[in-house]
C-alpha atoms as a PDB file:
ATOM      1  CA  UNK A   1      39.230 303.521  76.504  1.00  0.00           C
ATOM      2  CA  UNK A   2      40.233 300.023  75.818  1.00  0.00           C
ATOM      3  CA  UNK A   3      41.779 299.474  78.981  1.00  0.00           C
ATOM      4  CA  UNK A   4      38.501 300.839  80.447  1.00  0.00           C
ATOM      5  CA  UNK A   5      36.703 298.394  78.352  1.00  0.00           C
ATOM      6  CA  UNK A   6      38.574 295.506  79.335  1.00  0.00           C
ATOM      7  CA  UNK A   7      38.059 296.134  83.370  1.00  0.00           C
ATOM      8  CA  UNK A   8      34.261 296.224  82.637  1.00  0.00           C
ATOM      9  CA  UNK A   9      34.120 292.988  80.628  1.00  0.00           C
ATOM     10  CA  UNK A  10      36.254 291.543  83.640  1.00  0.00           C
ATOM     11  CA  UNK A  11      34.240 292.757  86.345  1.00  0.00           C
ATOM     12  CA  UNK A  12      31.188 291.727  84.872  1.00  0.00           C
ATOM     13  CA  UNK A  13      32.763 287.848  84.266  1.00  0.00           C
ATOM     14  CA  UNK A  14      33.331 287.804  87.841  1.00  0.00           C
ATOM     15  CA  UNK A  15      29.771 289.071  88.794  1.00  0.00           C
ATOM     16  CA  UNK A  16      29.115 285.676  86.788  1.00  0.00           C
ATOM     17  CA  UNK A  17      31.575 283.787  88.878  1.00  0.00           C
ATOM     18  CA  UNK A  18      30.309 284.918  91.981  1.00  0.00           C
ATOM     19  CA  UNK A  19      27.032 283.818  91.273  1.00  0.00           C
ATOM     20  CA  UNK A  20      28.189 281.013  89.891  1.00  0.00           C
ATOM     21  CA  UNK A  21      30.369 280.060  92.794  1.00  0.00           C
ATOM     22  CA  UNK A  22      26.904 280.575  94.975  1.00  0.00           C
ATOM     23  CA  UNK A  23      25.519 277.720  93.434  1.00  0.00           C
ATOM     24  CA  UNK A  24      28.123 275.619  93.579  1.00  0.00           C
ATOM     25  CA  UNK A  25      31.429 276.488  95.386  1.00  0.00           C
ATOM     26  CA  UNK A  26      34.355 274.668  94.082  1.00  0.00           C
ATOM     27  CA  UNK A  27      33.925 271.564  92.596  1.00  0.00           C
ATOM     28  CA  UNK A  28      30.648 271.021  90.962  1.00  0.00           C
ATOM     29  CA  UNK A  29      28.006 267.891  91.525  1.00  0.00           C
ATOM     30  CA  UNK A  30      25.098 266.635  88.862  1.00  0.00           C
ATOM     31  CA  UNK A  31      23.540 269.587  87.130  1.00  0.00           C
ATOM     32  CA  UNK A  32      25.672 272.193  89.085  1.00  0.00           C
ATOM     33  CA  UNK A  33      27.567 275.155  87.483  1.00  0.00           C
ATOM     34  CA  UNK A  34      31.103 274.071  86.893  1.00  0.00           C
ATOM     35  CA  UNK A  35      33.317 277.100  86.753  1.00  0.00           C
ATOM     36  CA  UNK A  36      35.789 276.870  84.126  1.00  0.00           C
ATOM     37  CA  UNK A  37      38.832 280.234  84.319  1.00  0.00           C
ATOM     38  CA  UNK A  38      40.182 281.810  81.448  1.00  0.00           C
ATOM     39  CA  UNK A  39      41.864 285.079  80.597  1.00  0.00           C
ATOM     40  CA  UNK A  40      39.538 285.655  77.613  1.00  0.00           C
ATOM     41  CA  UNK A  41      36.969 287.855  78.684  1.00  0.00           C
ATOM     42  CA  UNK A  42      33.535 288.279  76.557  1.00  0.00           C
ATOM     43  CA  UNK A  43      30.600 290.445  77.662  1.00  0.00           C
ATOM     44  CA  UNK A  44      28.070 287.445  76.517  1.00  0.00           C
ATOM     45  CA  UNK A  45      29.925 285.088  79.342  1.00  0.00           C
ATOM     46  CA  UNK A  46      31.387 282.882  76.439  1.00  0.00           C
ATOM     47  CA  UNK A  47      34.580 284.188  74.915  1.00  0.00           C
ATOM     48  CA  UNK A  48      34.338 283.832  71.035  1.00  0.00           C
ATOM     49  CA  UNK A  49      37.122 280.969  70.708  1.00  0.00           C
ATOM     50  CA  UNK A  50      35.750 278.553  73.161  1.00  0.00           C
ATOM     51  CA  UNK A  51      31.671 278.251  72.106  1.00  0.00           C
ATOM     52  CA  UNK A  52      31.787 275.137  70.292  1.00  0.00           C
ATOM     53  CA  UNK A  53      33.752 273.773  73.534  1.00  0.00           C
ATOM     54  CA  UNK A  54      30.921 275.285  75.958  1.00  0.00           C
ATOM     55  CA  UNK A  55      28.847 273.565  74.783  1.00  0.00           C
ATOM     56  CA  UNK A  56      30.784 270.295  74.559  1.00  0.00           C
ATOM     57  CA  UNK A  57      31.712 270.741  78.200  1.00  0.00           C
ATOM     58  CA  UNK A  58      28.104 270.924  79.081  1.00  0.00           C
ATOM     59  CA  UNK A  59      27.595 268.055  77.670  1.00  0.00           C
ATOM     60  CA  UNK A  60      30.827 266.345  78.849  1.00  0.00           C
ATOM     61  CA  UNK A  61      30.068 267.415  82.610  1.00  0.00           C
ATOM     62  CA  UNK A  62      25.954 267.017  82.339  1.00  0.00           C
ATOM     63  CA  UNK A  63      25.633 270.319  83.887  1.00  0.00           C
ATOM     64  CA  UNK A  64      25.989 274.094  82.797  1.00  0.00           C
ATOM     65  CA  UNK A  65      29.163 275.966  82.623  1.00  0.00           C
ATOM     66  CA  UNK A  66      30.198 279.066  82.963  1.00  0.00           C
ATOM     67  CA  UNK A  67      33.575 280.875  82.396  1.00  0.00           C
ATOM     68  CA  UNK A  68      35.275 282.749  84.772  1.00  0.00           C
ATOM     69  CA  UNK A  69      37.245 286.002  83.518  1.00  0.00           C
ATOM     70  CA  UNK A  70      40.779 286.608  85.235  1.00  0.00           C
ATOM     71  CA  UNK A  71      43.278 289.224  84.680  1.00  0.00           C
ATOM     72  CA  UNK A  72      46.082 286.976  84.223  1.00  0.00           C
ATOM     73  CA  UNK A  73      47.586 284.281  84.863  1.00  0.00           C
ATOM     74  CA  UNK A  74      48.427 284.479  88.717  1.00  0.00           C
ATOM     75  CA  UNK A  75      44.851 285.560  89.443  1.00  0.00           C
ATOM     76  CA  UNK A  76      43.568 282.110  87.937  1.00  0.00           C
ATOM     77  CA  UNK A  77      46.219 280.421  89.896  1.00  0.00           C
ATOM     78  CA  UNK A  78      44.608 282.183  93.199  1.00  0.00           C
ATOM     79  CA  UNK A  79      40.911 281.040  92.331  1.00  0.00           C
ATOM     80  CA  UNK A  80      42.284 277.847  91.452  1.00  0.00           C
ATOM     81  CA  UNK A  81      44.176 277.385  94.474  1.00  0.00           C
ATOM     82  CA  UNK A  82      41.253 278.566  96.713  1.00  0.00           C
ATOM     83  CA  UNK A  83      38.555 276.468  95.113  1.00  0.00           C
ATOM     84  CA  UNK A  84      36.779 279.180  93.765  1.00  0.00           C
ATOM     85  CA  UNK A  85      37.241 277.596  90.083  1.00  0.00           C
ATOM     86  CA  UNK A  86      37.680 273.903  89.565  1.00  0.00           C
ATOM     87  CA  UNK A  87      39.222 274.165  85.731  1.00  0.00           C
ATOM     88  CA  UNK A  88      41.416 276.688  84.096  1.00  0.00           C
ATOM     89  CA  UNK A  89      42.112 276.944  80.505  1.00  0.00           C
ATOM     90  CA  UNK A  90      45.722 278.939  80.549  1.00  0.00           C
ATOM     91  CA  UNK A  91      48.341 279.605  77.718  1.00  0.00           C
ATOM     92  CA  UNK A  92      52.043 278.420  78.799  1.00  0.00           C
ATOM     93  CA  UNK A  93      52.570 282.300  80.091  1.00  0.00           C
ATOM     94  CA  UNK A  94      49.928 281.721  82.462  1.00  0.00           C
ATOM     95  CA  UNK A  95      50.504 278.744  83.508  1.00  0.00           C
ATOM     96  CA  UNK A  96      54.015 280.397  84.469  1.00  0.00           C
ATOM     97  CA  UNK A  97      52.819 283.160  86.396  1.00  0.00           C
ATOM     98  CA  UNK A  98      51.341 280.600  88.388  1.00  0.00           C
ATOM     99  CA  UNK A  99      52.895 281.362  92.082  1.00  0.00           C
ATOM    100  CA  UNK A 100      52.425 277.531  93.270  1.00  0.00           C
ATOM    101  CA  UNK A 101      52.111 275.604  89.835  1.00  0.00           C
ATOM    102  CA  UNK A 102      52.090 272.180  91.876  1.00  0.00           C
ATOM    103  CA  UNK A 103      48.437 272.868  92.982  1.00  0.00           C
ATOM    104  CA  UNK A 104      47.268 272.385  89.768  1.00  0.00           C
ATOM    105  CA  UNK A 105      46.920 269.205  87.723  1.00  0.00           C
ATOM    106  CA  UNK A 106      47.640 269.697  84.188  1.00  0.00           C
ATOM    107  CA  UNK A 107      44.570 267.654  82.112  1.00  0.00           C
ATOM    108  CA  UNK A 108      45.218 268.182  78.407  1.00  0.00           C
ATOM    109  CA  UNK A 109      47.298 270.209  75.808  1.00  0.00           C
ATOM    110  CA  UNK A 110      46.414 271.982  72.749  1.00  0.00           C
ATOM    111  CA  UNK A 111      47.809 270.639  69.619  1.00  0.00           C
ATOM    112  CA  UNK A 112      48.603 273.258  67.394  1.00  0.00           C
ATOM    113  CA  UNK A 113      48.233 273.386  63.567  1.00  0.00           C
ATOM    114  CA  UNK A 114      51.627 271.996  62.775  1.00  0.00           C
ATOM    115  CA  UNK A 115      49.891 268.942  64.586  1.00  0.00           C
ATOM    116  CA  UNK A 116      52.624 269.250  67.822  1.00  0.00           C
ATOM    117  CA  UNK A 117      52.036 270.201  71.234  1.00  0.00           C
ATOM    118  CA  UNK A 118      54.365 272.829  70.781  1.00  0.00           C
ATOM    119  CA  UNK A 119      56.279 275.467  68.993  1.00  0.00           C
ATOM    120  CA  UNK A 120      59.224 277.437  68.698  1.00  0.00           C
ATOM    121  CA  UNK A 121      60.081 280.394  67.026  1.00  0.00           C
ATOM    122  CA  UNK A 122      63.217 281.171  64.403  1.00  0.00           C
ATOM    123  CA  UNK A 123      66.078 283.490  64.157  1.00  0.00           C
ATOM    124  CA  UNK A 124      66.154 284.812  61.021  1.00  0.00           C
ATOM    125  CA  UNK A 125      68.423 287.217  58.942  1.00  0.00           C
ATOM    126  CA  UNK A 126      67.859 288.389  54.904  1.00  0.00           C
ATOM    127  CA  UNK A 127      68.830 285.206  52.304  1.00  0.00           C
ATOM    128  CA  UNK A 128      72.310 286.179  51.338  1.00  0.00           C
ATOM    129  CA  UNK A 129      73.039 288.349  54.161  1.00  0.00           C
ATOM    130  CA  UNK A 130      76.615 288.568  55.377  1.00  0.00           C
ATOM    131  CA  UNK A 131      74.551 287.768  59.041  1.00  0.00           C
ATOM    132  CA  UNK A 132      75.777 283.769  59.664  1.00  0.00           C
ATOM    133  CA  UNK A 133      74.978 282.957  63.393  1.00  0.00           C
ATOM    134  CA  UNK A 134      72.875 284.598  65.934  1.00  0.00           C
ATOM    135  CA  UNK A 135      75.849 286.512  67.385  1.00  0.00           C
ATOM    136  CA  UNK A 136      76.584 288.386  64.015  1.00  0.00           C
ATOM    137  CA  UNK A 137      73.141 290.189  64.875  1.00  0.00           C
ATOM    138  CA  UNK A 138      75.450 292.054  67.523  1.00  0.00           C
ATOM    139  CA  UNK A 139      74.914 295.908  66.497  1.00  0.00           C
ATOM    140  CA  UNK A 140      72.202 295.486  64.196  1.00  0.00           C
ATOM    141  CA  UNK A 141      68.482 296.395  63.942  1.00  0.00           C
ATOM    142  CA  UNK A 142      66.331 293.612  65.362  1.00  0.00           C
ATOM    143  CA  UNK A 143      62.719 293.040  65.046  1.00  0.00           C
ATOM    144  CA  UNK A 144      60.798 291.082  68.204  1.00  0.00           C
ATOM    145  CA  UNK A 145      57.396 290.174  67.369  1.00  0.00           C
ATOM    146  CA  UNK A 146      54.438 291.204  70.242  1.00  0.00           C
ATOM    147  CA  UNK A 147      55.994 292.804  73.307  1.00  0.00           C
ATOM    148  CA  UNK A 148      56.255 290.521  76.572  1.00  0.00           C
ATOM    149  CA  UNK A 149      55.154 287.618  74.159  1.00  0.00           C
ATOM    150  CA  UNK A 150      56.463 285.066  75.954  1.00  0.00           C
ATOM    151  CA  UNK A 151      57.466 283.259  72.090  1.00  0.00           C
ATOM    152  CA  UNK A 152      58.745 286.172  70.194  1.00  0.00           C
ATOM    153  CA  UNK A 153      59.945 288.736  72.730  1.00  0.00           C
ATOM    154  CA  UNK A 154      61.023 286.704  76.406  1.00  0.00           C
ATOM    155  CA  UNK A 155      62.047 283.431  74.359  1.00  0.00           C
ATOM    156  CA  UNK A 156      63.891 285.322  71.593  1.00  0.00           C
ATOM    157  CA  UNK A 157      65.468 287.422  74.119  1.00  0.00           C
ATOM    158  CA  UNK A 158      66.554 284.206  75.793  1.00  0.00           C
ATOM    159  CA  UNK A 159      67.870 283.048  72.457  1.00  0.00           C
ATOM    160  CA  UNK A 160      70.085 286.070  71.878  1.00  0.00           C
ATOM    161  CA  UNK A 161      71.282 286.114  74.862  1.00  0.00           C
ATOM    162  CA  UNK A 162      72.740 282.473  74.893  1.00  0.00           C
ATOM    163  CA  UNK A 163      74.147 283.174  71.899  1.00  0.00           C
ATOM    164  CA  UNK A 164      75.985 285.978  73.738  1.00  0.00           C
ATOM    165  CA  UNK A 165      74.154 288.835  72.673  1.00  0.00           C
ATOM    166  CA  UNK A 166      72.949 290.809  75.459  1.00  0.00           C
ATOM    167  CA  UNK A 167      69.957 292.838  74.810  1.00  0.00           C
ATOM    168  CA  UNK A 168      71.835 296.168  74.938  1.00  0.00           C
ATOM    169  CA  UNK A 169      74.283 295.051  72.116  1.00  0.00           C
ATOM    170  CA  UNK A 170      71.368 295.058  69.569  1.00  0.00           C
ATOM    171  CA  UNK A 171      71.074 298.344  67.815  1.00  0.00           C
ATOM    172  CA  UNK A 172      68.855 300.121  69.913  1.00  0.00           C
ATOM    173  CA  UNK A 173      65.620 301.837  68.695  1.00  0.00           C
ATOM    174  CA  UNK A 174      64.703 305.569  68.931  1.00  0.00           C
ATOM    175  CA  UNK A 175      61.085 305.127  67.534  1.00  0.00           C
ATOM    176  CA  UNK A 176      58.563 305.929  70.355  1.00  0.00           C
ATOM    177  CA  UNK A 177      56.011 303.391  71.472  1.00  0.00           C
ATOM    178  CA  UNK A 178      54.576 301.140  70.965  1.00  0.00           C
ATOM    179  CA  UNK A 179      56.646 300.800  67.973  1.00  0.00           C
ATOM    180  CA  UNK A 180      59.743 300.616  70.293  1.00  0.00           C
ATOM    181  CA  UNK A 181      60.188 299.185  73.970  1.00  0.00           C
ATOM    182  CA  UNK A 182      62.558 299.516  75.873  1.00  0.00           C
ATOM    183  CA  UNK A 183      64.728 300.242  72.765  1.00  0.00           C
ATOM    184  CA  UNK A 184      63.297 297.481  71.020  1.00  0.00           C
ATOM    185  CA  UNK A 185      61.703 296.660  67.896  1.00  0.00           C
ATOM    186  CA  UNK A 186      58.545 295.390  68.034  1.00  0.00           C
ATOM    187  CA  UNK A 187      56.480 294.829  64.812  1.00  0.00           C
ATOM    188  CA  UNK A 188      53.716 291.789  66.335  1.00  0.00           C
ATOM    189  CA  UNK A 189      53.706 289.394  63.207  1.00  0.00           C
ATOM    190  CA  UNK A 190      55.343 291.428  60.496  1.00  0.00           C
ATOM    191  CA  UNK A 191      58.462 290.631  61.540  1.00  0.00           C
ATOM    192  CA  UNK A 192      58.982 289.051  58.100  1.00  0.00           C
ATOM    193  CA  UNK A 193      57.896 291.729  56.216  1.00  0.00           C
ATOM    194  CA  UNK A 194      59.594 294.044  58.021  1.00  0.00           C
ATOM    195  CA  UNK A 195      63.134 292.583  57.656  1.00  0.00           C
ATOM    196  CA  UNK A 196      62.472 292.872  53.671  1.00  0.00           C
ATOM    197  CA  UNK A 197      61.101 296.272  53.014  1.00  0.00           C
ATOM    198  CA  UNK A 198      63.403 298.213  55.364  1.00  0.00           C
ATOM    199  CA  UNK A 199      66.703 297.817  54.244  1.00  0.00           C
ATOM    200  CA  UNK A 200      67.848 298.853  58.346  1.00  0.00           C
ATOM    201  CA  UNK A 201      66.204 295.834  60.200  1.00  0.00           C
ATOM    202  CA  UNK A 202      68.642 292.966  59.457  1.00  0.00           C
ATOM    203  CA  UNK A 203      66.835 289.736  61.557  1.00  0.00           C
ATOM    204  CA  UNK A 204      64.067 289.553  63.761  1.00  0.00           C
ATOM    205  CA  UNK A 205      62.237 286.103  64.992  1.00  0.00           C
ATOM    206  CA  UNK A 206      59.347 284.471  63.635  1.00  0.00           C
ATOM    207  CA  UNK A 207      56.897 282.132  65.069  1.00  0.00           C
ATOM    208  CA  UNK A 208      57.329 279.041  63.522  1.00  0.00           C
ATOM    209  CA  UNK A 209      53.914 278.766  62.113  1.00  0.00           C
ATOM    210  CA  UNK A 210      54.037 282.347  60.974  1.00  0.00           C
ATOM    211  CA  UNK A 211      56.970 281.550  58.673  1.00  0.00           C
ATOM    212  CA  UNK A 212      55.346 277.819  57.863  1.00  0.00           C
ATOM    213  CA  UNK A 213      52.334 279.786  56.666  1.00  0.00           C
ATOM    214  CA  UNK A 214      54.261 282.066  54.197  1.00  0.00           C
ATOM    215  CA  UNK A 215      54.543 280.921  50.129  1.00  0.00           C
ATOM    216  CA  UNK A 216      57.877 278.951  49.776  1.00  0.00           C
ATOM    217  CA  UNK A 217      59.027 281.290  47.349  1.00  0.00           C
ATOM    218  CA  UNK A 218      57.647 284.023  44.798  1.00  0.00           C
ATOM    219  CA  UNK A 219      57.716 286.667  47.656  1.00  0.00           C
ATOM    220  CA  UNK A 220      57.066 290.937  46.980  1.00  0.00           C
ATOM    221  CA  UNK A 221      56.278 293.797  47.844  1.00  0.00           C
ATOM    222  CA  UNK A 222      52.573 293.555  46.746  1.00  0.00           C
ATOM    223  CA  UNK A 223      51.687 289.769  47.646  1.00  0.00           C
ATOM    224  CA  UNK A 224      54.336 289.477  50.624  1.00  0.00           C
ATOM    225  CA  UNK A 225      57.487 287.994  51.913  1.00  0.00           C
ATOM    226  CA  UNK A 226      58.421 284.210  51.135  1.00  0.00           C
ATOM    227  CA  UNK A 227      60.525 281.471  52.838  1.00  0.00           C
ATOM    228  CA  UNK A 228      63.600 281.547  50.491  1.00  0.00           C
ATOM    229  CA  UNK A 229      64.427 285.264  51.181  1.00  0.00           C
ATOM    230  CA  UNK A 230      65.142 284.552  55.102  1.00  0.00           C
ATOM    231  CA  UNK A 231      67.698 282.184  56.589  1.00  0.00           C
ATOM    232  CA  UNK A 232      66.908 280.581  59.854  1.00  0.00           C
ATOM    233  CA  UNK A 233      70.127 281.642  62.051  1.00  0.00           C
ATOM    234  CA  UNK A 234      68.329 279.798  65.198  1.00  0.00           C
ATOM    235  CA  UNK A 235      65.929 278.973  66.880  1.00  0.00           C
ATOM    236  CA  UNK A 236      63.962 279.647  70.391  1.00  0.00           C
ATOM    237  CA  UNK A 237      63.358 277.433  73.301  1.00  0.00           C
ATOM    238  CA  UNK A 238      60.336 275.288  72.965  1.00  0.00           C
ATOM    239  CA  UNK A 239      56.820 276.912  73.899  1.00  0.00           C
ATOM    240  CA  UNK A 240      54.290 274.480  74.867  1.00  0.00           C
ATOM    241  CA  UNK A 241      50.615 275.172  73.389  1.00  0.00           C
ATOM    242  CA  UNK A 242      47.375 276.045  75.945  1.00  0.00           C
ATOM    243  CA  UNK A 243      46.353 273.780  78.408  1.00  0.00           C
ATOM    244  CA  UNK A 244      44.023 272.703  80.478  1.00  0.00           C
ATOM    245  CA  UNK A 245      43.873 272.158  84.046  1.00  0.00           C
ATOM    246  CA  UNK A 246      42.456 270.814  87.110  1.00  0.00           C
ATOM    247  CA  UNK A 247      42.576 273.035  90.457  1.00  0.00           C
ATOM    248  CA  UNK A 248      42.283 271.099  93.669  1.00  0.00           C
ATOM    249  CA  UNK A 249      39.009 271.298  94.268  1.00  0.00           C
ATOM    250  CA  UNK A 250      38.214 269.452  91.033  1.00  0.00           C
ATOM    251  CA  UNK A 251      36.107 266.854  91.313  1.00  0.00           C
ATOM    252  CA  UNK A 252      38.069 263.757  89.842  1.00  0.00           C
ATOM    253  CA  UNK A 253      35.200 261.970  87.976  1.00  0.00           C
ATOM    254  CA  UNK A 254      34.555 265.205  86.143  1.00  0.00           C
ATOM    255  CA  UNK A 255      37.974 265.290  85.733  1.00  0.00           C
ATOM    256  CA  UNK A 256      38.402 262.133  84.194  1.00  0.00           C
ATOM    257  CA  UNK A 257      35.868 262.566  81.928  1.00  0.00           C
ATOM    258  CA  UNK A 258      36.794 265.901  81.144  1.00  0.00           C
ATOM    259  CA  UNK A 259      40.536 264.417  80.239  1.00  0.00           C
ATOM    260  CA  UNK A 260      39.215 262.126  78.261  1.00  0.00           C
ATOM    261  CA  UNK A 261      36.553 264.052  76.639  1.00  0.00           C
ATOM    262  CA  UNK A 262      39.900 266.303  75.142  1.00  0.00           C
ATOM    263  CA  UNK A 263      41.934 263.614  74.288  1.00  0.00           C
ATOM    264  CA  UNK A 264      39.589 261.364  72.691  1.00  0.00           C
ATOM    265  CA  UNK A 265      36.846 263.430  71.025  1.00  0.00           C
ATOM    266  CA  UNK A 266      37.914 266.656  70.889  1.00  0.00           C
ATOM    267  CA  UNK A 267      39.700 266.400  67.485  1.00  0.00           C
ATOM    268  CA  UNK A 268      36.801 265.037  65.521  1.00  0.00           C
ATOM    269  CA  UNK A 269      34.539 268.731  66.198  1.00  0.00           C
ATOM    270  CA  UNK A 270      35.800 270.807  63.410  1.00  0.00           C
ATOM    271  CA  UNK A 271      34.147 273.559  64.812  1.00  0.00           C
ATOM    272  CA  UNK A 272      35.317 273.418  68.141  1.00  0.00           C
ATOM    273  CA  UNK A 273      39.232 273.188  66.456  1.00  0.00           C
ATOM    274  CA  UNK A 274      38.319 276.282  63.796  1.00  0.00           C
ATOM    275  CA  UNK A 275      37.541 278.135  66.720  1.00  0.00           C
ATOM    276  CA  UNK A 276      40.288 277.285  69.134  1.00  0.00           C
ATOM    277  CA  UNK A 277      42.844 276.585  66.182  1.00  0.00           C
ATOM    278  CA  UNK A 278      43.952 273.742  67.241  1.00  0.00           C
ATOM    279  CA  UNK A 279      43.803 270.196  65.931  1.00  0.00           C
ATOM    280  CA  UNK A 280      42.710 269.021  69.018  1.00  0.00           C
ATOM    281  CA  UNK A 281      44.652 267.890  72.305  1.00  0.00           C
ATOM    282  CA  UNK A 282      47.621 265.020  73.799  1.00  0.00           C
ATOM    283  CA  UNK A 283      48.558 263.976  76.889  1.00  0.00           C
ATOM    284  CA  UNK A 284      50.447 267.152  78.859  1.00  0.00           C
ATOM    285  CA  UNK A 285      54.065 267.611  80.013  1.00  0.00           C
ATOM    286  CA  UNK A 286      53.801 269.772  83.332  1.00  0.00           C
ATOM    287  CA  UNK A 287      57.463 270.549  83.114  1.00  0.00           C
ATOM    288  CA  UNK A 288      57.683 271.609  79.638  1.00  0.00           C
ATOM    289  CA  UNK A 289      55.325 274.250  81.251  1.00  0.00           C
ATOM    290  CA  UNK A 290      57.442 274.760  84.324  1.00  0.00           C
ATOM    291  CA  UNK A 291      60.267 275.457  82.485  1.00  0.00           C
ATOM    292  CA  UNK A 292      58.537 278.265  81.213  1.00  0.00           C
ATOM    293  CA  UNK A 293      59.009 280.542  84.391  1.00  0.00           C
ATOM    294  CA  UNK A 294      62.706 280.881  84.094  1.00  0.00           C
ATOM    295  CA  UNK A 295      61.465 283.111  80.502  1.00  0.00           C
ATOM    296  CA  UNK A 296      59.828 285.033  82.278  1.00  0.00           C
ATOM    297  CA  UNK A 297      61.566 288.801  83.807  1.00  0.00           C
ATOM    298  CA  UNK A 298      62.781 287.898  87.331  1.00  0.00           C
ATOM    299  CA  UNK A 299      60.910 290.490  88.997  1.00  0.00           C
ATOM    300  CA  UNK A 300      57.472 288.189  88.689  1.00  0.00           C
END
């Protein structure tokens, strides 16, 4: 039913796009529609998270805008590529999927609310646990956070296997899905919780602002974990925050004032941050995001 769902919200955001795309294909002049991509789909046209910034981009471009739902990232790399969409908003993982990433121009990226343009996620074992080092997590019950996140389940698999833990050394998992995958343990962002109340699970990984946002200590049962009943073990590669792009048929004085629009003035709409979560946006590093790809399975 939700999958259903999902293909009708799609299918009607492209019915937008094509009309959109009628009045104005590619690039946009004065007072046309600029076509903005996204993998957020919303049956109002505006996905929830970005209405503060629709309207911000209307004003920024001095013409309407409409977003464009895609299935994923690859598909937004096609209408980008073709000139069917001139801007893309795309999370690191979809900038990845990308199949020619050099088309695109990178404008802006999301700072995130540890006020970097990027994040990583930890290692982590119970405080006082005979577990030193990733590699003592050999054998043992882990818990990944969402599965085919590209932070807690393709980075930490990355992580634990430089370490020299291959994924079929962990304990595996004989719970069906989608509790397990693929043998594994995946428990979205309770991985904390779940390493303290069941006394099997021995580490797991945590986003980074997940385990920033937990009390430092005082953690239960009742209220939740804390910091000081983890140790961090290690750490995850580097996952750069959402960004913003510019397809090829972008027109570059939109695009300018786009870029600056995000760098500049973006931060001081509250609103437009609540709803995004961010803090607002800095100057992009396209290969932070093309380093990405080598997360992903090799198969894509």
């Amino acid at each position: 039913m939700m999958s259903r769902a999902l293909t009708i919200i799609i299918l009607l955001g492209t019915l937008i796009h094509a009309v959109g795309c009628q009045q104005s294909p590619g690039g946009a002049g004065i007072g046309e529609v600029v076509q903005v991509g996204t993998t957020k789909p919303s049956l109002f046209g505006v996905p929830e998270e970005y209405r503060t910034l629709h309207v911000d981009l209307e004003k920024c471009f001095d013409a309407p805008v409409s977003f464009s739902a895609q299935p994923d990232g690859a598909a937004l790399g096609t209408q980008l590529e073709q000139g069917n969409i001139p801007y893309a908003i795309l999370t690191a993982k979809e900038f990845a999927e990308i199949s020619n990433p050099r088309t695109v121009t990178p404008l802006a990226t999301a700072i995130n609310g540890m006020g970097r343009p990027s994040r990583k996620a930890h290692i982590v074992v119970k405080a006082k646990s005979h577990l030193k080092t990733i590699k003592d997590c050999g054998g043992k019950r882990f818990a990944f956070g969402k599965y085919k996140d590209l932070l807690t389940d393709y980075a930490a698999r990355a992580a634990l296997q430089s370490a020299g833990i291959p994924l079929d050394k962990l304990l595996p998992e004989l719970l069906p899905p989608p509790f397990a995958m693929e043998g594994r343990l995946y428990v979205q962002n309770d991985v904390p919780a779940k390493i303290v109340l069941d006394l099997t699970v021995n580490a797991g990984v945590v986003d980074e602002v997940v385990f920033a946002n937990l009390p430092k200590s005082g953690g239960n049962p009742i209220t939740g974990p804390s910091q000081d009943q983890f140790e961090i073990v290690g750490e995850t590669l580097e996952i750069p925050e959402t960004v913003v792009v510019a397809g090829p048929a972008a027109d570059p004085q939109q695009s300018a004032r786009l870029k600056a629009f995000l760098l500049n003035e973006a931060k001081s709409n509250a609103q437009l941050c609540k709803q995004m979560g961010i803090q607002g946006f800095a100057e992009p590093d396209a290969g932070a995001y093309e380093a990405v790809k080598k997360l992903l399975p090799k198969s894509r």
